[in-house]
PDB file of N, CA and C in Angstrom:
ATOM      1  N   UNK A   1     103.375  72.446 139.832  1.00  0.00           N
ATOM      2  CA  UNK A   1     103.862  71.869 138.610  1.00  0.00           C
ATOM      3  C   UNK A   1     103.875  72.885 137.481  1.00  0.00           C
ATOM      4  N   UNK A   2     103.196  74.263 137.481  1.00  0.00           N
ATOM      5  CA  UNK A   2     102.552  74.596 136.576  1.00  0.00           C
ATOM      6  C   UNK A   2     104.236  75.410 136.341  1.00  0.00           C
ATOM      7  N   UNK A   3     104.736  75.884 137.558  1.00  0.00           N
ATOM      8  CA  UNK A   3     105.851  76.125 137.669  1.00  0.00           C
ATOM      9  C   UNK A   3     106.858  76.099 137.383  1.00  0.00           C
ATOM     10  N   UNK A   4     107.152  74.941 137.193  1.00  0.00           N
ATOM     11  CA  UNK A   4     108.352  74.137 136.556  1.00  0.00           C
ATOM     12  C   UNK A   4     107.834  74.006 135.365  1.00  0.00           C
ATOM     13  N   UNK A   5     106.818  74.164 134.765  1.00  0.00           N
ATOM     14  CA  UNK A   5     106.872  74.053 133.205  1.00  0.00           C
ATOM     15  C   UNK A   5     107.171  75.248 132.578  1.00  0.00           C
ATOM     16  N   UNK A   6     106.282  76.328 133.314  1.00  0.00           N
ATOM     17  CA  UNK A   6     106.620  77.682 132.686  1.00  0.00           C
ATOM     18  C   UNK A   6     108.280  77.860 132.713  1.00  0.00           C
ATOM     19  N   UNK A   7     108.527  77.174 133.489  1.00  0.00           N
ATOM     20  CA  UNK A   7     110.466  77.878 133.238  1.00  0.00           C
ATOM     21  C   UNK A   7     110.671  76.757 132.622  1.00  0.00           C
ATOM     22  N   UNK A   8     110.903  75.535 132.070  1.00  0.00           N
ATOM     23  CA  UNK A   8     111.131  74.873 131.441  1.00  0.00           C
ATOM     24  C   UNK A   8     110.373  75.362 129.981  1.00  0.00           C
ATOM     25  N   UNK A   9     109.625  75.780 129.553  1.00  0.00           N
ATOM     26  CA  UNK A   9     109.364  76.071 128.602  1.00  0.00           C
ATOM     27  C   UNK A   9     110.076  77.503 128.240  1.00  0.00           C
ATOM     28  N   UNK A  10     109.975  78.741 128.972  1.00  0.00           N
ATOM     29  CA  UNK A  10     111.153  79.482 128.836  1.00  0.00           C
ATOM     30  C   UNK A  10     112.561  79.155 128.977  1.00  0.00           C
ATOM     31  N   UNK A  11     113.154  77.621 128.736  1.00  0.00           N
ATOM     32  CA  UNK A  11     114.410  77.937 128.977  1.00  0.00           C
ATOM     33  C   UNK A  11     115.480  78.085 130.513  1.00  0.00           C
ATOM     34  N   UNK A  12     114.405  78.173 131.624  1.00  0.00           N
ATOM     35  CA  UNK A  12     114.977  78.643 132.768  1.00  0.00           C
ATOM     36  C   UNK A  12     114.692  77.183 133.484  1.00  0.00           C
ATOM     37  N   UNK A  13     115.521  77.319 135.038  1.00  0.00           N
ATOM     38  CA  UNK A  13     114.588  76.208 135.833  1.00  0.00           C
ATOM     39  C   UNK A  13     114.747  76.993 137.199  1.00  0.00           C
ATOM     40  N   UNK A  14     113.473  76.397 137.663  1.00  0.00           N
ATOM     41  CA  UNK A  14     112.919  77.228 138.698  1.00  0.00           C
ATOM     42  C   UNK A  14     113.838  76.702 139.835  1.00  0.00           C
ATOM     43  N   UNK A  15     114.234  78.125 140.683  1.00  0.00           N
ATOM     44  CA  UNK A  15     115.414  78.418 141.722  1.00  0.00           C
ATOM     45  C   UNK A  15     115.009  78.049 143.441  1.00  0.00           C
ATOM     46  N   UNK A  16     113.468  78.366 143.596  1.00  0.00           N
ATOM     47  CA  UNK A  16     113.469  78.210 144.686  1.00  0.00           C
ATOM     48  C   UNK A  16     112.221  78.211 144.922  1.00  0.00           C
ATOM     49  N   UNK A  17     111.697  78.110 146.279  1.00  0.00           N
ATOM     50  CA  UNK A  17     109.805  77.956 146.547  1.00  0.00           C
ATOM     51  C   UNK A  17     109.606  78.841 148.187  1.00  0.00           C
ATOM     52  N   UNK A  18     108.807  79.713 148.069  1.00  0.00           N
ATOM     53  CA  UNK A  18     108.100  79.662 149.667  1.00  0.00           C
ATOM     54  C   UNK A  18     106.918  79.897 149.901  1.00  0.00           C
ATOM     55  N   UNK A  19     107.465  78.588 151.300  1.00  0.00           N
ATOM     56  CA  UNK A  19     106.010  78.405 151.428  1.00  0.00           C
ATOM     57  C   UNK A  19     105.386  78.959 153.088  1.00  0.00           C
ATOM     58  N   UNK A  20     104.404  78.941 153.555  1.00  0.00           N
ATOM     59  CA  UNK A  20     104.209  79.428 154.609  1.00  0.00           C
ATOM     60  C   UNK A  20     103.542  77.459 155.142  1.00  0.00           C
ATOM     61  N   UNK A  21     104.359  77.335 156.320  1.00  0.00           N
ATOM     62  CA  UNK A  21     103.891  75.909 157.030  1.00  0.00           C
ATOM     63  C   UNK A  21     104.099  75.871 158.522  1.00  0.00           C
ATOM     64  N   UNK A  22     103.732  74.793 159.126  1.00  0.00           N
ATOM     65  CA  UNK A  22     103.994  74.842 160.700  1.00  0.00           C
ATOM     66  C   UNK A  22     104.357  72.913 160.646  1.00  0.00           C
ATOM     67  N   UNK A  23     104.621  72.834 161.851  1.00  0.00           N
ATOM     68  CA  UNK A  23     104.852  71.237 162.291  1.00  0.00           C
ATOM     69  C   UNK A  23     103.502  70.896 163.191  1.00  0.00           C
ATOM     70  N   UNK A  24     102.775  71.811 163.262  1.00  0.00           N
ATOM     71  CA  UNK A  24     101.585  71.580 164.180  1.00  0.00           C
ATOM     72  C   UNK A  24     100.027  71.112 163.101  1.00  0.00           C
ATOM     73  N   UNK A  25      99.488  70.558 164.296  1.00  0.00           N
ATOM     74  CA  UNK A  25      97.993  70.029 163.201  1.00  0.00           C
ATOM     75  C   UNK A  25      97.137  70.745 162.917  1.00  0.00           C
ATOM     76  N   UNK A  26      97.133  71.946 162.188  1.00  0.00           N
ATOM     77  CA  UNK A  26      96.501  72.593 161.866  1.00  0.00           C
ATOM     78  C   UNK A  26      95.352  72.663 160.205  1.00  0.00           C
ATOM     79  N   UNK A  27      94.238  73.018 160.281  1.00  0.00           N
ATOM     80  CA  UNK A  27      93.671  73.052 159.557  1.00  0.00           C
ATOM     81  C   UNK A  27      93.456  74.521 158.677  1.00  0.00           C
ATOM     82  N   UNK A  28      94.254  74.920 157.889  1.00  0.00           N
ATOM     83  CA  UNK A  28      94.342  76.190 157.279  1.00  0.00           C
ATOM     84  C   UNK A  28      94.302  76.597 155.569  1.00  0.00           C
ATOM     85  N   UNK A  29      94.954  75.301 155.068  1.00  0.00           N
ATOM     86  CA  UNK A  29      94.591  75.125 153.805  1.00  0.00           C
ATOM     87  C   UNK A  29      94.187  73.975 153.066  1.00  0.00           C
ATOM     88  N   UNK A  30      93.067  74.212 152.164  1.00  0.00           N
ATOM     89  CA  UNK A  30      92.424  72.948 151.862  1.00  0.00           C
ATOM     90  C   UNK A  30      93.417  72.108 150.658  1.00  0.00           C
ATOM     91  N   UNK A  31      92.893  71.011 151.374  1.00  0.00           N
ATOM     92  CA  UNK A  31      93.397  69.735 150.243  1.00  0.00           C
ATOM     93  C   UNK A  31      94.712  68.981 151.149  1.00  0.00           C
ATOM     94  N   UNK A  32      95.061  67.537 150.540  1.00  0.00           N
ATOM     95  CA  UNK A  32      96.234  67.079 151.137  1.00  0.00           C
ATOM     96  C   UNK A  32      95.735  65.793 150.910  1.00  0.00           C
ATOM     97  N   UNK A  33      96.644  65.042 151.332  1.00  0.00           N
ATOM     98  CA  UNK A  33      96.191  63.222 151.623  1.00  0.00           C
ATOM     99  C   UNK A  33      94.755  63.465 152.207  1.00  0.00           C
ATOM    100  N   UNK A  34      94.605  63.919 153.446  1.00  0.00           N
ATOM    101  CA  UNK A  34      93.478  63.999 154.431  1.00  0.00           C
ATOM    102  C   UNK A  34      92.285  65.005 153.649  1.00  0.00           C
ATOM    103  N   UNK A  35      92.122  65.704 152.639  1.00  0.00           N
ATOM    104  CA  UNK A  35      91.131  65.739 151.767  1.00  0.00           C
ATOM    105  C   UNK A  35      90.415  66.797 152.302  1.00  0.00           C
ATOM    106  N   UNK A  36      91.094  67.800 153.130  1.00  0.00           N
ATOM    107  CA  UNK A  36      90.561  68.977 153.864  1.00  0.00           C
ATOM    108  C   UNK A  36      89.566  69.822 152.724  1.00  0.00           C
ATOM    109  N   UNK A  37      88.427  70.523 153.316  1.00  0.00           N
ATOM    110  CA  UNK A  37      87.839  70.878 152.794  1.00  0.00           C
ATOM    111  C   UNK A  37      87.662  72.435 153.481  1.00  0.00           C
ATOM    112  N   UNK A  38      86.574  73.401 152.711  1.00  0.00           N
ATOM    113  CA  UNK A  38      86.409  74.732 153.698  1.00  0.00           C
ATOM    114  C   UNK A  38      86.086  74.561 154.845  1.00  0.00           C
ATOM    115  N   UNK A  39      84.757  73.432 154.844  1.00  0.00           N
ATOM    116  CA  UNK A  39      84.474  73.115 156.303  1.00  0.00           C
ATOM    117  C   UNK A  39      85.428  72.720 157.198  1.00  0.00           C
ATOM    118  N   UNK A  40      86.381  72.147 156.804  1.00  0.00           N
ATOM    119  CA  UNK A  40      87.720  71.479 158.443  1.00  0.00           C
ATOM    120  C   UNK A  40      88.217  72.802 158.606  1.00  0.00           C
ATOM    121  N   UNK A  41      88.340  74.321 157.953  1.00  0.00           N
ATOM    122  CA  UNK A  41      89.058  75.041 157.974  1.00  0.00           C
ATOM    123  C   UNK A  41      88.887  75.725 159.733  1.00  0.00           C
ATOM    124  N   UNK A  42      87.356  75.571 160.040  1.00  0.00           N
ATOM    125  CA  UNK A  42      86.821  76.424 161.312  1.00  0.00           C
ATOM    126  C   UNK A  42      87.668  75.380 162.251  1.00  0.00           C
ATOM    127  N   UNK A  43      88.156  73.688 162.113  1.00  0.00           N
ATOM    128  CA  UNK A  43      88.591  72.768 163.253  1.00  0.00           C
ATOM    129  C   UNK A  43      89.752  73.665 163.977  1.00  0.00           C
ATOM    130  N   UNK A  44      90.680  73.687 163.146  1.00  0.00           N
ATOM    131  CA  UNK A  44      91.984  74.280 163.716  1.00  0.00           C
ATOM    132  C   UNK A  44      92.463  75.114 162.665  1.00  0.00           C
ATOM    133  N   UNK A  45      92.017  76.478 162.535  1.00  0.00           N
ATOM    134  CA  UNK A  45      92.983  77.601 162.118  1.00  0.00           C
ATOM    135  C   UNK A  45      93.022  78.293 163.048  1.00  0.00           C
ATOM    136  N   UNK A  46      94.172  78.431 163.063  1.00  0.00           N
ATOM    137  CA  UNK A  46      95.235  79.090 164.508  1.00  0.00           C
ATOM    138  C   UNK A  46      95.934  80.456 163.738  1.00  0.00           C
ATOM    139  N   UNK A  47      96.386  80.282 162.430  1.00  0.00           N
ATOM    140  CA  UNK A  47      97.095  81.670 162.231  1.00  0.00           C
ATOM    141  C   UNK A  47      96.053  82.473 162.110  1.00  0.00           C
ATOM    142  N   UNK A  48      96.685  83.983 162.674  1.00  0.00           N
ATOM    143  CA  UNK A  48      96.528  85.181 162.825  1.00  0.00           C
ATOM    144  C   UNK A  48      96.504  86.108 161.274  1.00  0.00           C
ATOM    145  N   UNK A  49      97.776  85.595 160.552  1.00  0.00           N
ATOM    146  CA  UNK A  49      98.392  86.344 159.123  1.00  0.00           C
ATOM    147  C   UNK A  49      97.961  84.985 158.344  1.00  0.00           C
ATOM    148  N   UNK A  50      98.761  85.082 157.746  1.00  0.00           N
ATOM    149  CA  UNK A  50      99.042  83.951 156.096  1.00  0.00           C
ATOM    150  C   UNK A  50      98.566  82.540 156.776  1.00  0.00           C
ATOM    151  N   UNK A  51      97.771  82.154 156.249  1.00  0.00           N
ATOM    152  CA  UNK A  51      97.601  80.104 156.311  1.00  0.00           C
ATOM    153  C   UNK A  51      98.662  79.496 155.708  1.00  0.00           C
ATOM    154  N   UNK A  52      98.791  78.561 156.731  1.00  0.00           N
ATOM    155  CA  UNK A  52      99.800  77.520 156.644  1.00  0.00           C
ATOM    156  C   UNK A  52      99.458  75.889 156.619  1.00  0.00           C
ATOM    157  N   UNK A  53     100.258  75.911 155.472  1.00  0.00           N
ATOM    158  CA  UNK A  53     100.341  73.801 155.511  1.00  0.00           C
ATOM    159  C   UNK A  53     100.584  73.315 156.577  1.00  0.00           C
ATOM    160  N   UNK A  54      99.939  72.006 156.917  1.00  0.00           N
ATOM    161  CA  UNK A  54      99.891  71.499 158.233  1.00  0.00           C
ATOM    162  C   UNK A  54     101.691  70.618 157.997  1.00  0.00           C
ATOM    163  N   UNK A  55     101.744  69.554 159.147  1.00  0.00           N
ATOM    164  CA  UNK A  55     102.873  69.228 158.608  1.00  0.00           C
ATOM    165  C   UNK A  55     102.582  68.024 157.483  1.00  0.00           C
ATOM    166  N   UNK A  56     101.861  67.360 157.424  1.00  0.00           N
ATOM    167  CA  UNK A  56     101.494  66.457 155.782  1.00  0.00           C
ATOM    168  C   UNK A  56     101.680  66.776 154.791  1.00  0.00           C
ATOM    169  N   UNK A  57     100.717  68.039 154.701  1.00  0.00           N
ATOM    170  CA  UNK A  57     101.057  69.178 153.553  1.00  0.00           C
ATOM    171  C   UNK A  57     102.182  69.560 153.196  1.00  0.00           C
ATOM    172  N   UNK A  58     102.861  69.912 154.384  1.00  0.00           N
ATOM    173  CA  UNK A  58     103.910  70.595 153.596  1.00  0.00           C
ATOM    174  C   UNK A  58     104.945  68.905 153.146  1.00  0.00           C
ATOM    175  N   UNK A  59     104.899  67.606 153.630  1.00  0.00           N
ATOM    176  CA  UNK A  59     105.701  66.964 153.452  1.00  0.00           C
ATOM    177  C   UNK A  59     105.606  66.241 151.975  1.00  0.00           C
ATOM    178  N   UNK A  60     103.862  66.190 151.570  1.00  0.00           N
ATOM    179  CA  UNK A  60     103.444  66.066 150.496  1.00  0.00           C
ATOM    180  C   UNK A  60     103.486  67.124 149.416  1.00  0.00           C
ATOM    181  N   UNK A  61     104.046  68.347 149.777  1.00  0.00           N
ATOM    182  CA  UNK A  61     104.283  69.327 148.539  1.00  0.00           C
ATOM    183  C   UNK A  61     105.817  69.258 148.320  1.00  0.00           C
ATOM    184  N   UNK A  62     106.572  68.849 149.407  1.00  0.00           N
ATOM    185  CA  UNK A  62     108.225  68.415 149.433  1.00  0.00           C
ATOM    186  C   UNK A  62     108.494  67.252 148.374  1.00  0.00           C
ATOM    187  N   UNK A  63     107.628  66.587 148.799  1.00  0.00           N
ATOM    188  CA  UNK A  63     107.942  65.330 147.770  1.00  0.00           C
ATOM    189  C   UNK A  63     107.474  65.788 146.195  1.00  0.00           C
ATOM    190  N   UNK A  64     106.621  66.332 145.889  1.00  0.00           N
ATOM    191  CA  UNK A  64     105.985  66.710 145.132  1.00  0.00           C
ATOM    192  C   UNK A  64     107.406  67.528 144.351  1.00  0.00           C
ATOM    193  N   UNK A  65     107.602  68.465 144.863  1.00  0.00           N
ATOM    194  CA  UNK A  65     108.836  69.108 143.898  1.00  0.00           C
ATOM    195  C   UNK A  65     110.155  68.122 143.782  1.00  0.00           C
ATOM    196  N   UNK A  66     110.237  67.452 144.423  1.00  0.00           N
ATOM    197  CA  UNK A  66     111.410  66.645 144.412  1.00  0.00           C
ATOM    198  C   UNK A  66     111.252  65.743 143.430  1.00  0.00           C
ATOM    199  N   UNK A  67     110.267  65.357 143.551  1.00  0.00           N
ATOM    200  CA  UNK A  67     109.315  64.523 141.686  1.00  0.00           C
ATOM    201  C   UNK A  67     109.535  65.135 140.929  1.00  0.00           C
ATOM    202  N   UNK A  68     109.057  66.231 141.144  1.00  0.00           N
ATOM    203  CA  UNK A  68     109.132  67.525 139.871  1.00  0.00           C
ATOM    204  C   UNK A  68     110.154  67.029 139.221  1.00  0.00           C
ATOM    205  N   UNK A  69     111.184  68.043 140.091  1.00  0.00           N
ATOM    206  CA  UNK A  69     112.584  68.641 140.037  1.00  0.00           C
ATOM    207  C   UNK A  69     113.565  67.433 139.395  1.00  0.00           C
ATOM    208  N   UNK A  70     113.743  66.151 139.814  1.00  0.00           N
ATOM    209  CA  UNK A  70     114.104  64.884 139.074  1.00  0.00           C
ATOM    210  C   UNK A  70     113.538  64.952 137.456  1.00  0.00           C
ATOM    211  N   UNK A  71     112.481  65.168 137.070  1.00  0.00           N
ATOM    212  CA  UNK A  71     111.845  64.640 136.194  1.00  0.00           C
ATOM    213  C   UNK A  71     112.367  65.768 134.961  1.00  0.00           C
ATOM    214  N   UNK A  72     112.457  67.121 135.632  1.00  0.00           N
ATOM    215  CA  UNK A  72     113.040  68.146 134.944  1.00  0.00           C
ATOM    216  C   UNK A  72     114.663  68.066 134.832  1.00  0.00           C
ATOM    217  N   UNK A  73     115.512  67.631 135.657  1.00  0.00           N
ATOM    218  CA  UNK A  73     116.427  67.891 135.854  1.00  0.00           C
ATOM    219  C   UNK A  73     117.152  66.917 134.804  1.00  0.00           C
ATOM    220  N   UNK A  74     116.601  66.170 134.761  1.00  0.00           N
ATOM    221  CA  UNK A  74     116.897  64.853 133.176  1.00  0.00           C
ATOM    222  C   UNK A  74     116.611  64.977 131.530  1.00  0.00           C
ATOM    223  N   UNK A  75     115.789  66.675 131.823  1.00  0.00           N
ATOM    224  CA  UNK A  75     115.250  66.844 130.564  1.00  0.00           C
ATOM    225  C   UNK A  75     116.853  67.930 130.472  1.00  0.00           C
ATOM    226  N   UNK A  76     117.087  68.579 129.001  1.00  0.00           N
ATOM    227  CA  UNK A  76     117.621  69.373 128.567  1.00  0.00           C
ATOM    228  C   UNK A  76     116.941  71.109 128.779  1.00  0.00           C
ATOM    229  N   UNK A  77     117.680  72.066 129.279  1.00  0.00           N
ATOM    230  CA  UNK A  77     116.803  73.328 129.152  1.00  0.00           C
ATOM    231  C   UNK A  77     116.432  73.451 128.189  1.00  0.00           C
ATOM    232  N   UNK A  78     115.087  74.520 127.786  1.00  0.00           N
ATOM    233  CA  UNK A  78     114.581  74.528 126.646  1.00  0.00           C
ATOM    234  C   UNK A  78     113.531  73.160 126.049  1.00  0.00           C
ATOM    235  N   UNK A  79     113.708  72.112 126.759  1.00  0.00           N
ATOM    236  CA  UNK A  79     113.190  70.949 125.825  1.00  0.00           C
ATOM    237  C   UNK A  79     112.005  70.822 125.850  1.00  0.00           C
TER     238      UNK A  79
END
């Protein structure tokens, strides 16, 4: 969110997002509906490189900008 304000407050609106995710049940980054903590992190982290949103996560950060992005997209740039 913090995101879309900083470019809404400059005037701009934010173009795009990436994220690192899988479709598998993995436990790699904390927080979500399911309330992951450091401890679930040892259940299932599987990546090797970068942690990834499980698939909840990433479906709950989808919706999340799509909230955003509506809520901005009704305002005026600059406003």
């Amino acid at each position: 969110e913090i995101s879309f304000d900083l470019h809404a407050a400059a005037g701009t609106r934010l173009g795009g997002v990436h994220l690192e995710l899988t479709g598998e049940d993995v436990t790699e980054c904390t927080g979500g509906a399911r309330e992951l903590t450091e401890r679930d992190l040892e259940r299932a982290y599987r990546s090797s490189v970068d942690p990834r949103l499980n698939y909840e996560q990433s479906l709950e950060i989808a919706m999340a900008i799509v909230r955003k992005q509506q809520q901005v997209a009704s305002q005026p740039l600059g406003a």
